[in-house]
C-alpha atoms as a PDB file:
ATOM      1  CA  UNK A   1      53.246  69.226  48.356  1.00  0.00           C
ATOM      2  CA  UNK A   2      50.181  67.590  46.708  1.00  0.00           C
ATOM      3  CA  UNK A   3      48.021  70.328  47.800  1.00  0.00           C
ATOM      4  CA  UNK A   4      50.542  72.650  46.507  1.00  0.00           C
ATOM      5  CA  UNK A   5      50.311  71.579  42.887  1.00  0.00           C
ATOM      6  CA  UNK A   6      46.410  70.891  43.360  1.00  0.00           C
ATOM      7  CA  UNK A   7      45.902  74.608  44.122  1.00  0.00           C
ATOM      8  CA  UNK A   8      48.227  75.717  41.117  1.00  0.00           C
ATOM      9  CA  UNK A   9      45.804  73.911  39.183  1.00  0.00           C
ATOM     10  CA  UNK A  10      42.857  75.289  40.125  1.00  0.00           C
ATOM     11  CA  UNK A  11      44.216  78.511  40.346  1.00  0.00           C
ATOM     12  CA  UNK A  12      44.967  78.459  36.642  1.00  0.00           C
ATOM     13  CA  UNK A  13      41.544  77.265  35.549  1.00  0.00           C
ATOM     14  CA  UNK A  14      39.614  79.680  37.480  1.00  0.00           C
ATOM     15  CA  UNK A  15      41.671  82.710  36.488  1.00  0.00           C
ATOM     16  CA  UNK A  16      41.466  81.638  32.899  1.00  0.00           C
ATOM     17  CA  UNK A  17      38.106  82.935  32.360  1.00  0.00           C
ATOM     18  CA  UNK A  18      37.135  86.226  31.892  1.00  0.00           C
ATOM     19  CA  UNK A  19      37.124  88.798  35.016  1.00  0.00           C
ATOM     20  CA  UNK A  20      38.104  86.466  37.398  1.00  0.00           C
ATOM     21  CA  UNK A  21      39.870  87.139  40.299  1.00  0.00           C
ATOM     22  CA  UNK A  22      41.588  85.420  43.772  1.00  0.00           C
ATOM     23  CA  UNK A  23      40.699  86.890  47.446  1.00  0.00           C
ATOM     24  CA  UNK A  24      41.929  85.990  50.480  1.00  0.00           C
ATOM     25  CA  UNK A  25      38.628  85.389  52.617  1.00  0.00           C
ATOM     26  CA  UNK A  26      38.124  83.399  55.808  1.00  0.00           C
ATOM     27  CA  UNK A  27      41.589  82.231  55.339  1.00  0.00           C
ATOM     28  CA  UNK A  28      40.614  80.759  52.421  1.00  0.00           C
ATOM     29  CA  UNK A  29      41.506  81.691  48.358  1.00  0.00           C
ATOM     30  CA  UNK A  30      37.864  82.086  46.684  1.00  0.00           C
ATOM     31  CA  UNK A  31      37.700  82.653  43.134  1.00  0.00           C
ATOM     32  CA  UNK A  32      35.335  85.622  42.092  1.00  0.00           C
ATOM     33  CA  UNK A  33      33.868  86.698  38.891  1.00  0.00           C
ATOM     34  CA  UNK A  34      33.106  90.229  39.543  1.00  0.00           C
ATOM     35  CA  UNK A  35      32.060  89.839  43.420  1.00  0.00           C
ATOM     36  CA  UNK A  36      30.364  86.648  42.930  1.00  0.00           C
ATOM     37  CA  UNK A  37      32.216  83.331  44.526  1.00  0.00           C
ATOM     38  CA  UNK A  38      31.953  80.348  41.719  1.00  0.00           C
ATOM     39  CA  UNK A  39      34.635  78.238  42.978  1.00  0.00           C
ATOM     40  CA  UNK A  40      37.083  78.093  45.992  1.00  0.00           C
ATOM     41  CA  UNK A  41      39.597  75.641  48.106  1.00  0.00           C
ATOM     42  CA  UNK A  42      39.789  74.858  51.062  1.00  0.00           C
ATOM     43  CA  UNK A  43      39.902  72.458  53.491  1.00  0.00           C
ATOM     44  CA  UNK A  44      37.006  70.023  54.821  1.00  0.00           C
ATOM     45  CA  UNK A  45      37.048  67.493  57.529  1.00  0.00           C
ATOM     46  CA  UNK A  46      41.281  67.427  57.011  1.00  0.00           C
ATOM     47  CA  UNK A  47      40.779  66.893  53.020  1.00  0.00           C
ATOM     48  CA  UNK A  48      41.913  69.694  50.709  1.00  0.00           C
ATOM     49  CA  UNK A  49      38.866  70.435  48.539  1.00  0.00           C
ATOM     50  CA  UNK A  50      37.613  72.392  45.886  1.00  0.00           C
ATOM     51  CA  UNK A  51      34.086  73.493  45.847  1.00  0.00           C
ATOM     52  CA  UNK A  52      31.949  74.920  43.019  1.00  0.00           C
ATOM     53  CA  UNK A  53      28.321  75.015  42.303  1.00  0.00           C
ATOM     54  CA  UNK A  54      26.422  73.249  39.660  1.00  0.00           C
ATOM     55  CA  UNK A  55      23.034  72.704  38.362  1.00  0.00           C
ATOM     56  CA  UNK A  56      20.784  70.954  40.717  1.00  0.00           C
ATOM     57  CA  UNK A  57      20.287  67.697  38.835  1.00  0.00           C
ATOM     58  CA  UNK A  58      24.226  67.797  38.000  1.00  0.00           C
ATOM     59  CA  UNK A  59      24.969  67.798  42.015  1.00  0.00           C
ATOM     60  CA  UNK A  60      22.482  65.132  43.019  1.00  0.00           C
ATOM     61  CA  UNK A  61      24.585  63.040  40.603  1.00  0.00           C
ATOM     62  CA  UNK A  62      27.410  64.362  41.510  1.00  0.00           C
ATOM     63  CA  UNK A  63      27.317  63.463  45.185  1.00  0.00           C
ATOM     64  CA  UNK A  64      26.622  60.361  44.622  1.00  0.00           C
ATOM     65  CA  UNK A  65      30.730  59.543  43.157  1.00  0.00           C
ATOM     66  CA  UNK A  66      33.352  58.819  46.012  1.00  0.00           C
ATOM     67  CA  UNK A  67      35.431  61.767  46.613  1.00  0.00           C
ATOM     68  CA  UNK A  68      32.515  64.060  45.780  1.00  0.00           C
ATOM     69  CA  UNK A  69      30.166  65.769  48.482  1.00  0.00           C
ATOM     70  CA  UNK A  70      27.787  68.441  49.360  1.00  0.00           C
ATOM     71  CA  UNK A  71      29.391  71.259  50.378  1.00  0.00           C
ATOM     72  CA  UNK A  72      28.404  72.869  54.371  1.00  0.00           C
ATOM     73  CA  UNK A  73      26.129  75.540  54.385  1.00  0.00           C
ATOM     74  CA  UNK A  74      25.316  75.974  50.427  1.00  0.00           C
ATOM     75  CA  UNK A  75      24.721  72.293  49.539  1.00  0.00           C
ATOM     76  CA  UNK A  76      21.302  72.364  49.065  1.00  0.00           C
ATOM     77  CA  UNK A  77      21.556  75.256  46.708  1.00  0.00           C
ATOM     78  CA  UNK A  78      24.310  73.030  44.215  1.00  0.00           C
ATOM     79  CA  UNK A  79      27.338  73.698  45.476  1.00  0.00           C
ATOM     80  CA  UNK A  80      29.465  70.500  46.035  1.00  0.00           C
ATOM     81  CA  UNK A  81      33.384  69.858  47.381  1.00  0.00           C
ATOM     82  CA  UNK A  82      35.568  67.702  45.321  1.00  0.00           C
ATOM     83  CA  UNK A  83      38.437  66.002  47.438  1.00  0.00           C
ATOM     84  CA  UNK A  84      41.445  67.039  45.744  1.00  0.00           C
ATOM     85  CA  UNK A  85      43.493  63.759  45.898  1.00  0.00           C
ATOM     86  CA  UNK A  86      40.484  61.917  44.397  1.00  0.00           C
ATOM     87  CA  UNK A  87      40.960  64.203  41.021  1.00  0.00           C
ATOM     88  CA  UNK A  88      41.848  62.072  38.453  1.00  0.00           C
ATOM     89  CA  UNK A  89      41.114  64.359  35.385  1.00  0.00           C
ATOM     90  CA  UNK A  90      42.009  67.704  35.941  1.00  0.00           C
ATOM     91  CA  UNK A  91      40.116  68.735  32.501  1.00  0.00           C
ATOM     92  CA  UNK A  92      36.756  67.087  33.539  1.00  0.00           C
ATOM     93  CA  UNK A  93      37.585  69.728  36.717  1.00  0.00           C
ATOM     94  CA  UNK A  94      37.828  72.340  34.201  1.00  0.00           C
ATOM     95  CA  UNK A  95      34.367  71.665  32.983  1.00  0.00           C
ATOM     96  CA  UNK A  96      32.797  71.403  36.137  1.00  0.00           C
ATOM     97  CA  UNK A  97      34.085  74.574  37.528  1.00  0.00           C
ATOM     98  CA  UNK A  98      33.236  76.183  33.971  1.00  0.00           C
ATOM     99  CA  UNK A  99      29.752  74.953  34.806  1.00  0.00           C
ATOM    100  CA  UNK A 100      30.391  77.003  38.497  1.00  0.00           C
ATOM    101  CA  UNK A 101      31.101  80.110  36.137  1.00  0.00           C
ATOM    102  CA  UNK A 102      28.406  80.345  33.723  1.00  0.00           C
ATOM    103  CA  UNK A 103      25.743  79.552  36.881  1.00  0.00           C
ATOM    104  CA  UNK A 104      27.507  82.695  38.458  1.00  0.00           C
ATOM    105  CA  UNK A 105      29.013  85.124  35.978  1.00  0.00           C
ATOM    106  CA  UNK A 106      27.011  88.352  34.748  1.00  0.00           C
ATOM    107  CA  UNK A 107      25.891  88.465  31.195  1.00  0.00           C
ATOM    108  CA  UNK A 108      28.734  90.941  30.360  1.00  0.00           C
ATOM    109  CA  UNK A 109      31.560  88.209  31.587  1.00  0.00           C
ATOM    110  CA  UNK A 110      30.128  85.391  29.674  1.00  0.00           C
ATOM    111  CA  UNK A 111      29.621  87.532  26.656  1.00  0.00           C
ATOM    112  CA  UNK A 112      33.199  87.439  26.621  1.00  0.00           C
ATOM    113  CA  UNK A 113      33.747  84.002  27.455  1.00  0.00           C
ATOM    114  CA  UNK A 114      31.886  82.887  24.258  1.00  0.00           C
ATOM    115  CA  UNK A 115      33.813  85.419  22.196  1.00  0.00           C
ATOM    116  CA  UNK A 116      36.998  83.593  22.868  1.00  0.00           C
ATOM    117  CA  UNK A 117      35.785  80.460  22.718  1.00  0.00           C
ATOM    118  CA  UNK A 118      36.786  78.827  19.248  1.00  0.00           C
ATOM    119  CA  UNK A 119      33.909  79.044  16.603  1.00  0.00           C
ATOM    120  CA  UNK A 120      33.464  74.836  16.784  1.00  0.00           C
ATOM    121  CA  UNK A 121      33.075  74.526  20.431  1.00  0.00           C
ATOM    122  CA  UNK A 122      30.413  77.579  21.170  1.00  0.00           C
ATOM    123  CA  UNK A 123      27.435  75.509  20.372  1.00  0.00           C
ATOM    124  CA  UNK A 124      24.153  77.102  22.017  1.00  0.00           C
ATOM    125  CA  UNK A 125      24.249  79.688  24.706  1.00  0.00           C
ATOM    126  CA  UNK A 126      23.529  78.318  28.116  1.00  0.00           C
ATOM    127  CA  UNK A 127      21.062  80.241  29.672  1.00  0.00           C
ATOM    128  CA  UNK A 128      21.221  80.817  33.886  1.00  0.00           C
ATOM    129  CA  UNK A 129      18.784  77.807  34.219  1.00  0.00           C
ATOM    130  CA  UNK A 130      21.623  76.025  32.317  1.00  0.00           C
ATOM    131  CA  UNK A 131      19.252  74.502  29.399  1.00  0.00           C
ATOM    132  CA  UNK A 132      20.717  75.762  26.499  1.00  0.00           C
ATOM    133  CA  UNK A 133      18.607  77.268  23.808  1.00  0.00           C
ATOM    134  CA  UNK A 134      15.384  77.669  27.246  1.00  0.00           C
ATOM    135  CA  UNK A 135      13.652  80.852  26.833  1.00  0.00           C
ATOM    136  CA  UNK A 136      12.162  83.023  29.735  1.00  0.00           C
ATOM    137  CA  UNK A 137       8.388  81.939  29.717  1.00  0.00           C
ATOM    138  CA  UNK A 138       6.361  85.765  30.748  1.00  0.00           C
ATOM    139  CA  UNK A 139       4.527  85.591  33.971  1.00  0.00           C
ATOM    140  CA  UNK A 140       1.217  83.848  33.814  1.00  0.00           C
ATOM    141  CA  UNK A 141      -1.611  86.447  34.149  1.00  0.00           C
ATOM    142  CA  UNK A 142      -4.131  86.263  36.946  1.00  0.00           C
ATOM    143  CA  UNK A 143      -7.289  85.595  35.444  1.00  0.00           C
ATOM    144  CA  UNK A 144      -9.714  86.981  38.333  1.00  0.00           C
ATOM    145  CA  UNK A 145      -8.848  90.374  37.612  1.00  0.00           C
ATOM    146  CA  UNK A 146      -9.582  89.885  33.983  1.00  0.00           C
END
Protein backbone atom coordinates (compact mmCIF):
# COMPACT_ATOMS: atom_id res chain seq x y z
CA UNK A 1 0.00 0.00 0.00
CA UNK A 2 2.91 2.33 0.94
CA UNK A 3 4.50 1.80 -2.31
CA UNK A 4 1.25 2.46 -3.86
CA UNK A 5 0.90 6.02 -2.65
CA UNK A 6 4.84 6.50 -2.96
CA UNK A 7 4.56 5.89 -6.73
CA UNK A 8 1.40 8.25 -7.05
CA UNK A 9 3.68 10.71 -5.77
CA UNK A 10 6.32 10.51 -7.88
CA UNK A 11 4.28 9.97 -10.68
CA UNK A 12 2.73 13.39 -10.21
CA UNK A 13 5.99 15.27 -9.82
CA UNK A 14 7.64 13.87 -12.76
CA UNK A 15 4.72 14.34 -15.12
CA UNK A 16 4.35 17.87 -13.91
CA UNK A 17 7.05 19.21 -15.95
CA UNK A 18 7.03 19.91 -19.34
CA UNK A 19 7.11 16.88 -22.03
CA UNK A 20 7.33 14.33 -19.68
CA UNK A 21 6.17 11.09 -20.09
CA UNK A 22 5.80 7.30 -18.23
CA UNK A 23 7.12 3.95 -20.10
CA UNK A 24 6.89 0.71 -19.12
CA UNK A 25 10.64 -0.57 -19.48
CA UNK A 26 12.35 -3.56 -17.88
CA UNK A 27 9.29 -3.94 -15.88
CA UNK A 28 9.90 -0.87 -14.50
CA UNK A 29 7.88 2.86 -14.93
CA UNK A 30 10.82 5.36 -16.10
CA UNK A 31 10.00 8.85 -16.46
CA UNK A 32 11.23 10.44 -19.84
CA UNK A 33 11.60 13.90 -21.04
CA UNK A 34 11.57 13.46 -24.68
CA UNK A 35 13.55 9.95 -24.81
CA UNK A 36 15.84 10.82 -22.10
CA UNK A 37 15.31 8.82 -18.54
CA UNK A 38 15.66 11.59 -15.54
CA UNK A 39 13.96 9.72 -12.93
CA UNK A 40 12.40 6.21 -12.38
CA UNK A 41 11.14 3.54 -9.53
CA UNK A 42 11.85 0.62 -8.91
CA UNK A 43 12.91 -1.77 -6.72
CA UNK A 44 16.55 -2.37 -5.15
CA UNK A 45 17.78 -5.02 -2.86
CA UNK A 46 13.70 -5.53 -1.73
CA UNK A 47 13.38 -1.54 -1.09
CA UNK A 48 11.07 0.44 -3.37
CA UNK A 49 13.25 3.28 -4.70
CA UNK A 50 13.31 6.17 -6.73
CA UNK A 51 16.34 7.05 -8.65
CA UNK A 52 17.33 10.32 -10.37
CA UNK A 53 20.55 11.88 -11.31
CA UNK A 54 22.17 14.90 -9.90
CA UNK A 55 25.19 16.97 -10.11
CA UNK A 56 28.29 15.22 -9.12
CA UNK A 57 29.14 17.16 -5.97
CA UNK A 58 25.22 17.02 -5.05
CA UNK A 59 25.45 12.95 -5.13
CA UNK A 60 28.70 12.56 -3.22
CA UNK A 61 26.69 14.40 -0.53
CA UNK A 62 23.91 12.84 -1.17
CA UNK A 63 25.08 9.29 -0.56
CA UNK A 64 26.38 10.00 2.31
CA UNK A 65 22.39 10.43 4.20
CA UNK A 66 20.77 7.03 5.36
CA UNK A 67 18.22 5.95 2.97
CA UNK A 68 20.18 7.47 0.10
CA UNK A 69 22.58 5.41 -2.30
CA UNK A 70 24.35 5.14 -5.53
CA UNK A 71 22.37 3.78 -7.93
CA UNK A 72 23.81 0.14 -9.98
CA UNK A 73 25.28 0.69 -13.12
CA UNK A 74 25.01 4.72 -13.49
CA UNK A 75 26.30 5.72 -10.01
CA UNK A 76 29.38 7.00 -10.89
CA UNK A 77 27.87 9.23 -13.47
CA UNK A 78 25.26 10.99 -10.49
CA UNK A 79 22.54 9.04 -10.48
CA UNK A 80 21.48 7.97 -6.90
CA UNK A 81 18.27 5.72 -5.40
CA UNK A 82 16.29 7.19 -2.65
CA UNK A 83 14.51 4.44 -0.44
CA UNK A 84 11.03 5.37 -0.60
CA UNK A 85 9.97 4.71 3.06
CA UNK A 86 12.92 6.89 4.21
CA UNK A 87 11.11 10.06 2.32
CA UNK A 88 10.22 12.33 4.77
CA UNK A 89 9.62 15.49 2.57
CA UNK A 90 8.06 14.75 -0.48
CA UNK A 91 8.78 18.55 -1.73
CA UNK A 92 12.60 18.34 -1.02
CA UNK A 93 11.89 15.06 -3.57
CA UNK A 94 10.42 17.46 -5.88
CA UNK A 95 13.56 19.47 -6.00
CA UNK A 96 15.83 16.78 -6.33
CA UNK A 97 14.14 15.13 -9.17
CA UNK A 98 13.71 18.79 -10.71
CA UNK A 99 17.48 18.82 -10.42
CA UNK A 100 17.22 15.09 -12.48
CA UNK A 101 15.22 17.22 -15.17
CA UNK A 102 17.13 20.21 -15.90
CA UNK A 103 20.57 17.78 -15.98
CA UNK A 104 18.48 15.84 -18.69
CA UNK A 105 15.88 17.89 -20.52
CA UNK A 106 16.66 19.57 -24.05
CA UNK A 107 16.86 23.29 -24.21
CA UNK A 108 13.37 23.43 -25.86
CA UNK A 109 11.69 21.55 -22.60
CA UNK A 110 13.30 23.74 -20.10
CA UNK A 111 12.54 26.80 -22.11
CA UNK A 112 9.19 25.97 -21.14
CA UNK A 113 9.74 25.02 -17.73
CA UNK A 114 11.03 28.57 -16.91
CA UNK A 115 8.10 30.11 -18.75
CA UNK A 116 5.73 28.69 -16.25
CA UNK A 117 7.62 29.12 -13.51
CA UNK A 118 6.29 32.24 -11.46
CA UNK A 119 8.32 35.50 -12.21
CA UNK A 120 9.85 35.42 -8.26
CA UNK A 121 11.14 31.97 -8.28
CA UNK A 122 13.04 31.90 -11.93
CA UNK A 123 16.17 33.39 -10.61
CA UNK A 124 19.24 32.58 -13.06
CA UNK A 125 19.12 29.96 -15.71
CA UNK A 126 20.93 26.82 -14.77
CA UNK A 127 23.12 25.91 -17.34
CA UNK A 128 23.80 21.78 -18.12
CA UNK A 129 26.93 22.03 -15.83
CA UNK A 130 24.27 23.19 -13.29
CA UNK A 131 26.21 26.59 -12.21
CA UNK A 132 23.84 29.05 -12.88
CA UNK A 133 24.82 32.18 -14.69
CA UNK A 134 28.54 29.62 -16.08
CA UNK A 135 29.27 30.44 -19.56
CA UNK A 136 30.79 27.99 -22.21
CA UNK A 137 34.61 28.91 -22.08
CA UNK A 138 35.79 28.41 -26.34
CA UNK A 139 38.30 25.72 -26.83
CA UNK A 140 41.81 26.67 -25.94
CA UNK A 141 43.89 27.03 -29.17
CA UNK A 142 46.95 24.92 -29.78
CA UNK A 143 49.74 27.13 -29.81
CA UNK A 144 52.34 24.92 -31.93
CA UNK A 145 50.50 25.42 -34.96
CA UNK A 146 50.47 29.12 -34.43
Amino acid sequence: MATDLALAKIRKICLSFPDTKETMTWGKPPFRVGEKIFAGYGEENGKHVVGFKLEMAHASIAVQVPGFSRAPYVGHKGWVSLETDSVKDWDEVREMILESYRLIAPKKSLAKLHAAAPSSSKGPKKTRSGAAGSRKLSKPRNRDRD
